[in-house]
Structures are given as C-alpha cells and as structure tokens.
PDB file of N, CA and C in Angstrom:
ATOM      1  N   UNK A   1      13.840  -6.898   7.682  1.00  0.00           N
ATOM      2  CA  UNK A   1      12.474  -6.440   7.789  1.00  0.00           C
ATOM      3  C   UNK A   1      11.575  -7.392   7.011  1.00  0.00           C
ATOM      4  N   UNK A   2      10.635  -7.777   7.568  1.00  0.00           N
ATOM      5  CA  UNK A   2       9.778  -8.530   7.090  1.00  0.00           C
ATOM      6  C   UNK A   2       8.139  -7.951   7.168  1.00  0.00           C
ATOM      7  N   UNK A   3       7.319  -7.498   6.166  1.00  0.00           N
ATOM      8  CA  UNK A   3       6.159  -7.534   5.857  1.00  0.00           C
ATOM      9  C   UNK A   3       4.745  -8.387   6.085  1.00  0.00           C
ATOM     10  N   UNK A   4       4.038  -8.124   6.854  1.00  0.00           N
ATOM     11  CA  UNK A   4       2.969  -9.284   6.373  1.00  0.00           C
ATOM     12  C   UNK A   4       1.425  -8.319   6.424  1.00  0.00           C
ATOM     13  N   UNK A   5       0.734  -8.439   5.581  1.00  0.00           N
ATOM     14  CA  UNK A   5      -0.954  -7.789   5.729  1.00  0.00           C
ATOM     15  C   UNK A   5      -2.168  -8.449   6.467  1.00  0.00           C
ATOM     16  N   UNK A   6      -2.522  -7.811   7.307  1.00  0.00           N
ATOM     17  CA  UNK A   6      -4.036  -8.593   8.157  1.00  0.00           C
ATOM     18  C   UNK A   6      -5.146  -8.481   7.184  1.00  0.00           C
ATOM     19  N   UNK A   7      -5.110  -9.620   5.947  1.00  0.00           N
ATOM     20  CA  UNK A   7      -5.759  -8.862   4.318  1.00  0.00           C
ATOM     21  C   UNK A   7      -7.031  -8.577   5.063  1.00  0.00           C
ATOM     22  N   UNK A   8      -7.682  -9.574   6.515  1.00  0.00           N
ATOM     23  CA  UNK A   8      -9.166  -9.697   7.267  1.00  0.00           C
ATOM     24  C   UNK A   8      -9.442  -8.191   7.290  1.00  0.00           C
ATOM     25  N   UNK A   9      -8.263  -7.787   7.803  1.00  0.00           N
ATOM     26  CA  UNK A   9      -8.886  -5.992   8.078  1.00  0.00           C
ATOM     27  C   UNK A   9      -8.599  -4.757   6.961  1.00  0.00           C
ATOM     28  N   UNK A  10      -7.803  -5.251   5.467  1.00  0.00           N
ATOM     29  CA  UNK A  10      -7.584  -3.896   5.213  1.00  0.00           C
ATOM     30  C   UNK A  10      -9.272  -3.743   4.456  1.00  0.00           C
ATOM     31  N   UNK A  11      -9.084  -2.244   4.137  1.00  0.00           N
ATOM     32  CA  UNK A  11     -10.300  -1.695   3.558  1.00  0.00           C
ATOM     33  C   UNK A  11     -10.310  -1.416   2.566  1.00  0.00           C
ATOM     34  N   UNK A  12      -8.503  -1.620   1.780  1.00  0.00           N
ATOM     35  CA  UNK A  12      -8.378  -1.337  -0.101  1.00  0.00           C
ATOM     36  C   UNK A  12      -8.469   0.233  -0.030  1.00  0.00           C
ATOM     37  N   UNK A  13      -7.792   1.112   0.651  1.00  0.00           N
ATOM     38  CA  UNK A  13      -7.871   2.588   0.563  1.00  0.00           C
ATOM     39  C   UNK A  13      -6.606   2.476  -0.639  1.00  0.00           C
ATOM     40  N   UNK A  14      -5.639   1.666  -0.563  1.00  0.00           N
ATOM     41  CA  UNK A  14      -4.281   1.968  -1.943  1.00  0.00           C
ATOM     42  C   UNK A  14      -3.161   2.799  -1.276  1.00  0.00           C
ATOM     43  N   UNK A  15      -3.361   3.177  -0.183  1.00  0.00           N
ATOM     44  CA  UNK A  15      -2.404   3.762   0.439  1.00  0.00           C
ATOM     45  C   UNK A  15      -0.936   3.679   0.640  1.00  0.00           C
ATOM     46  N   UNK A  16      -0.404   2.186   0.816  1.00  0.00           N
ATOM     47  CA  UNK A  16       0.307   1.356   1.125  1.00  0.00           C
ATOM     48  C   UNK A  16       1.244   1.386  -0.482  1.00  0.00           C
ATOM     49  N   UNK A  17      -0.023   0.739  -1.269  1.00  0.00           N
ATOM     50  CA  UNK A  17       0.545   0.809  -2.986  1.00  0.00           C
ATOM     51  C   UNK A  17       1.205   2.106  -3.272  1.00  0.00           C
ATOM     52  N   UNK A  18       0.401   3.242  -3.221  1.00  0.00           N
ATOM     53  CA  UNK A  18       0.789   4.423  -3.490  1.00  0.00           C
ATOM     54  C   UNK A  18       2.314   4.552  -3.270  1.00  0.00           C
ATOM     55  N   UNK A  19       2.728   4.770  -1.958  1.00  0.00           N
ATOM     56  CA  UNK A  19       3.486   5.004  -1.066  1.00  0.00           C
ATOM     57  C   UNK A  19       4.696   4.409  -0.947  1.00  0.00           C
ATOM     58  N   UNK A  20       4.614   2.779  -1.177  1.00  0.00           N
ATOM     59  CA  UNK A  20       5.304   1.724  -1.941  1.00  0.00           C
ATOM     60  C   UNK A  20       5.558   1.132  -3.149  1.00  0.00           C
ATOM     61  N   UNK A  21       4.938   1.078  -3.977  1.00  0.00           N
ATOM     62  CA  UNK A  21       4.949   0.437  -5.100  1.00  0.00           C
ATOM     63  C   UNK A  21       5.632  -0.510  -5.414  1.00  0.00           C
ATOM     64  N   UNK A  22       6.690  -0.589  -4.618  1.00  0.00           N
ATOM     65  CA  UNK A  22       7.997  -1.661  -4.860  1.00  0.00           C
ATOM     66  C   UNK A  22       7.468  -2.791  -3.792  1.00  0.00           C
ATOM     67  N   UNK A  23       6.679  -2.557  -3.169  1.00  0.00           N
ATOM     68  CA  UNK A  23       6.540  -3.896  -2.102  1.00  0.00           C
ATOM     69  C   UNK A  23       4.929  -4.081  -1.784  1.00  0.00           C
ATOM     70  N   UNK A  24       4.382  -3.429  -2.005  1.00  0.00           N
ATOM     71  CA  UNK A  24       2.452  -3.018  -1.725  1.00  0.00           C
ATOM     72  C   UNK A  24       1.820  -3.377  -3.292  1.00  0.00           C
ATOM     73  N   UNK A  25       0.862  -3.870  -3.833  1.00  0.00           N
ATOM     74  CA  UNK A  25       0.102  -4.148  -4.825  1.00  0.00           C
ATOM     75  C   UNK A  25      -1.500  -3.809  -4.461  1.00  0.00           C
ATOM     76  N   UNK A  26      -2.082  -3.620  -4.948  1.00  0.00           N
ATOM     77  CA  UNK A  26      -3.537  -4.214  -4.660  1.00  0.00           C
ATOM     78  C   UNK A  26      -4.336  -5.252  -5.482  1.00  0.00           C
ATOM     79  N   UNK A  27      -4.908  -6.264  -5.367  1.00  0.00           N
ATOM     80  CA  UNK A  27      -4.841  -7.277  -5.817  1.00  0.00           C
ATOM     81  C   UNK A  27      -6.114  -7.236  -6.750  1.00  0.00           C
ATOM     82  N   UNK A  28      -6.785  -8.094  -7.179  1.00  0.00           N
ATOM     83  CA  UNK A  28      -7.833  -8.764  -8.059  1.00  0.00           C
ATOM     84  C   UNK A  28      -8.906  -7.720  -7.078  1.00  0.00           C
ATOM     85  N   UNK A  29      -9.205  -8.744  -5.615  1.00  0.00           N
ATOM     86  CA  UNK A  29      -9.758  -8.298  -5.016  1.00  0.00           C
ATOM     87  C   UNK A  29     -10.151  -6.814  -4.622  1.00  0.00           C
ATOM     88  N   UNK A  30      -9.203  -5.915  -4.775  1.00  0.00           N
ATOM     89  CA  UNK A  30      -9.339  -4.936  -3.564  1.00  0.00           C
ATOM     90  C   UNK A  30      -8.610  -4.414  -2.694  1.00  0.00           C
ATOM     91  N   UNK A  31      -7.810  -5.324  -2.513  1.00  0.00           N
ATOM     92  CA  UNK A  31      -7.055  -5.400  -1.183  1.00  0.00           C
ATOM     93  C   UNK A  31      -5.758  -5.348  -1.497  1.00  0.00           C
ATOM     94  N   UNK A  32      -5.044  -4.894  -0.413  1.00  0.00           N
ATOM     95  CA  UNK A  32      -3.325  -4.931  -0.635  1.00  0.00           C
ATOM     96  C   UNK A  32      -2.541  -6.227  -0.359  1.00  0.00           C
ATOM     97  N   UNK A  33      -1.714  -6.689  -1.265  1.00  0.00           N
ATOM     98  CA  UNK A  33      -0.833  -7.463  -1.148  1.00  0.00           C
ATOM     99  C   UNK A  33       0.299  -7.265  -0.953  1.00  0.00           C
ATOM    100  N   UNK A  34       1.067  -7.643  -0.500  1.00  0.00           N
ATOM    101  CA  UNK A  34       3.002  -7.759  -0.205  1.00  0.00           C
ATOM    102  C   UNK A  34       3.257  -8.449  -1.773  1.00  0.00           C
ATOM    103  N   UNK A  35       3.841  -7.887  -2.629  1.00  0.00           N
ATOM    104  CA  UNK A  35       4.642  -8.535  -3.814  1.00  0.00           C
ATOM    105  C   UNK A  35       5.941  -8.882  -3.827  1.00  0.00           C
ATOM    106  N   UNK A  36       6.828  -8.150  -3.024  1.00  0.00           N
ATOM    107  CA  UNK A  36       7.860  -8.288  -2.893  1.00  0.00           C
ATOM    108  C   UNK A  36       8.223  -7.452  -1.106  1.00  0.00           C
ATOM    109  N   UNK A  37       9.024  -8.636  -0.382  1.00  0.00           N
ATOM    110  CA  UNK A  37       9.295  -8.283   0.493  1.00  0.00           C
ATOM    111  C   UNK A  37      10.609  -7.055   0.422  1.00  0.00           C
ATOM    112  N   UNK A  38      10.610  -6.115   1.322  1.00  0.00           N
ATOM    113  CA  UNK A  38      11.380  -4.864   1.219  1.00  0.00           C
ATOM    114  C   UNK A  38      13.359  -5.260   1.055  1.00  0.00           C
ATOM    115  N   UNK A  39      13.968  -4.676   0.362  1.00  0.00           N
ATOM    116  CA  UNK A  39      15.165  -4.740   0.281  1.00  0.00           C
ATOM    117  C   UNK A  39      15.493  -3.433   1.137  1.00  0.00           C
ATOM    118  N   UNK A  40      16.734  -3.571   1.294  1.00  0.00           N
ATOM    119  CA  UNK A  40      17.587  -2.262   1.943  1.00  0.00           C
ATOM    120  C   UNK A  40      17.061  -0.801   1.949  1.00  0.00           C
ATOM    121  N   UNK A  41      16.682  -0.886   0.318  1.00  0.00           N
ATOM    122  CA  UNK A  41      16.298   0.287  -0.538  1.00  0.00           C
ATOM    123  C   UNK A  41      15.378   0.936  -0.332  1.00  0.00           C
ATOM    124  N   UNK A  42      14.009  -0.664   0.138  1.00  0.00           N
ATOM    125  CA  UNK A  42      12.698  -0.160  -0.009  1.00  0.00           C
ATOM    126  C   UNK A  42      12.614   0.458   1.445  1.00  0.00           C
ATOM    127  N   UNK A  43      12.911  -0.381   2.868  1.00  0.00           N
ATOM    128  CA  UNK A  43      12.697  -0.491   4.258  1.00  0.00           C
ATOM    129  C   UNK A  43      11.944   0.928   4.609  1.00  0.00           C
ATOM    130  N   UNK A  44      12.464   2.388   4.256  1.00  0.00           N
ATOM    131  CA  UNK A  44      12.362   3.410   4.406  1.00  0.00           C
ATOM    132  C   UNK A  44      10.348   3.508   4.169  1.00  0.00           C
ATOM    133  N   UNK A  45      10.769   3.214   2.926  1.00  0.00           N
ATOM    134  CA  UNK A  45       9.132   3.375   2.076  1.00  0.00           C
ATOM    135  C   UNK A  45       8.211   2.660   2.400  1.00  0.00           C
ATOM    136  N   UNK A  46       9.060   1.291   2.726  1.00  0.00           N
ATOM    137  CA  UNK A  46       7.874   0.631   3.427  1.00  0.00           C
ATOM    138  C   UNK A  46       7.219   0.869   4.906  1.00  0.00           C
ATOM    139  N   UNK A  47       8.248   1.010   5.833  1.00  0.00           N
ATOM    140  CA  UNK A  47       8.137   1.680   7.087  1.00  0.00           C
ATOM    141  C   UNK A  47       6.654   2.349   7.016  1.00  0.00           C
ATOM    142  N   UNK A  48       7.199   3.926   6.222  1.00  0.00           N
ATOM    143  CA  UNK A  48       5.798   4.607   6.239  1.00  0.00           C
ATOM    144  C   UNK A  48       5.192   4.540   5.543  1.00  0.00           C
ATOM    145  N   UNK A  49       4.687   3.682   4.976  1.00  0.00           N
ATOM    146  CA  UNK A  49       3.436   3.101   4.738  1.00  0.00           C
ATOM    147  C   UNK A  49       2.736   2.223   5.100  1.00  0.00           C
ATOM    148  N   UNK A  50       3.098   1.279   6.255  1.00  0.00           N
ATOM    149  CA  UNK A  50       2.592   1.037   7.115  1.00  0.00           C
ATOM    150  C   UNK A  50       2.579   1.919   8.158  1.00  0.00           C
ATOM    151  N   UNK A  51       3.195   2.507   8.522  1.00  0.00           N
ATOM    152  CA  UNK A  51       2.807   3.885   9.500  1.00  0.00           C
ATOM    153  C   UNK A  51       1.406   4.921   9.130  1.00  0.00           C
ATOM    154  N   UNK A  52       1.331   4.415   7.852  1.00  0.00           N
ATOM    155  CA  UNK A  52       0.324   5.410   7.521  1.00  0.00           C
ATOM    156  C   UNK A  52      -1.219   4.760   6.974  1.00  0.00           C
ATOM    157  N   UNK A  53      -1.271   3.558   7.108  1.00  0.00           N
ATOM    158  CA  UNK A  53      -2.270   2.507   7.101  1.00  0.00           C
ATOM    159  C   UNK A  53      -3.774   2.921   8.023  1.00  0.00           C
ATOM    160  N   UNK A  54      -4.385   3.367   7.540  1.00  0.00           N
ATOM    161  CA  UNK A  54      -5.049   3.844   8.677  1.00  0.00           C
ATOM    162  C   UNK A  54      -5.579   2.875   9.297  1.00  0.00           C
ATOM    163  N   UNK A  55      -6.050   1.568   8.764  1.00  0.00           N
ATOM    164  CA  UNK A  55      -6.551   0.138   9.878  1.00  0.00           C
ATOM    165  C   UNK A  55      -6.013  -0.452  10.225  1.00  0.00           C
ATOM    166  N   UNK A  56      -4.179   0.677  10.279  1.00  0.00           N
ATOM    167  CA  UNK A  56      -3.211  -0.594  11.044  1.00  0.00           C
ATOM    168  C   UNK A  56      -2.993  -1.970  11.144  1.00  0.00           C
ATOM    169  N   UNK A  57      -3.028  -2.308   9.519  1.00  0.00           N
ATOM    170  CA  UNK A  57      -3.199  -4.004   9.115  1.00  0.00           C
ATOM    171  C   UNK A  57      -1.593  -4.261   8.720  1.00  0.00           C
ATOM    172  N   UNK A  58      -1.047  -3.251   8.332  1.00  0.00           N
ATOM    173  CA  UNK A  58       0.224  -3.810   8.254  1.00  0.00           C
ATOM    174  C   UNK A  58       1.338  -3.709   9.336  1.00  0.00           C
ATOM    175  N   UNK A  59       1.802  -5.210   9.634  1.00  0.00           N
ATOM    176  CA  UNK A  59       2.625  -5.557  10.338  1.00  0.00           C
ATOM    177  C   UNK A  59       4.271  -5.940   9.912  1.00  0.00           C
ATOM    178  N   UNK A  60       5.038  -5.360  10.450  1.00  0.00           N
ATOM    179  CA  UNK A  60       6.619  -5.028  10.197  1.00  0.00           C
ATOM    180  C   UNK A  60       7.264  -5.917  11.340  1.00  0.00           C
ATOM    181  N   UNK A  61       8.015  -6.741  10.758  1.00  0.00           N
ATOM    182  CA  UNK A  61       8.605  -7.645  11.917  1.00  0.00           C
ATOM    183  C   UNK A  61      10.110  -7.622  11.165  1.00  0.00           C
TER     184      UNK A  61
END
C-alpha cells in the first residue's frame, strides 16, 4: 500500500491525522502530510482515513 496526498485540494480538516497518527501529520502549513508510509499494522487505519477524507485527496495505490 502506498499513500500519496493531492496537498492542491486538502482543506486541513485533521481528519486523516486524527484517525492515523502513525502515517497522517499536519504540517507547518495546515495541511496533511504522509510521514510515514503504512506498514502491515497501519494499512487498516490508513484505509479509513482516507475513506473518510471528505475532499477525497487521499490516494491509496
């Protein structure tokens, strides 16, 4: 599983962070970052939290 953020579209709601913490940050800016791409462990957590993104900026490949 691989992570990446459309940073153009998120809106900094923290959602992602919340939800993740192990792989979601929010940065200087505002905005969410990928800090660490998901291990085995995280995949679950990360999943839905991009499922739950409401500007659908995060992309799961």
């Amino acid at each position: 599983m691989k992570i990446e953020i459309d940073r153009d579209g998120c809106i900094g709601c923290g959602q992602c962070a919340g939800l993740c913490p192990e792989v979601f940050e929010m940065a200087e800016d505002g905005l969410a970052q990928v800090i660490h791409q998901p291990d085995a462990a995280d995949e679950e957590a990360a999943q839905a939290a991009a499922d739950s993104c409401p500007v659908m900026v995060i992309h799961v490949n």
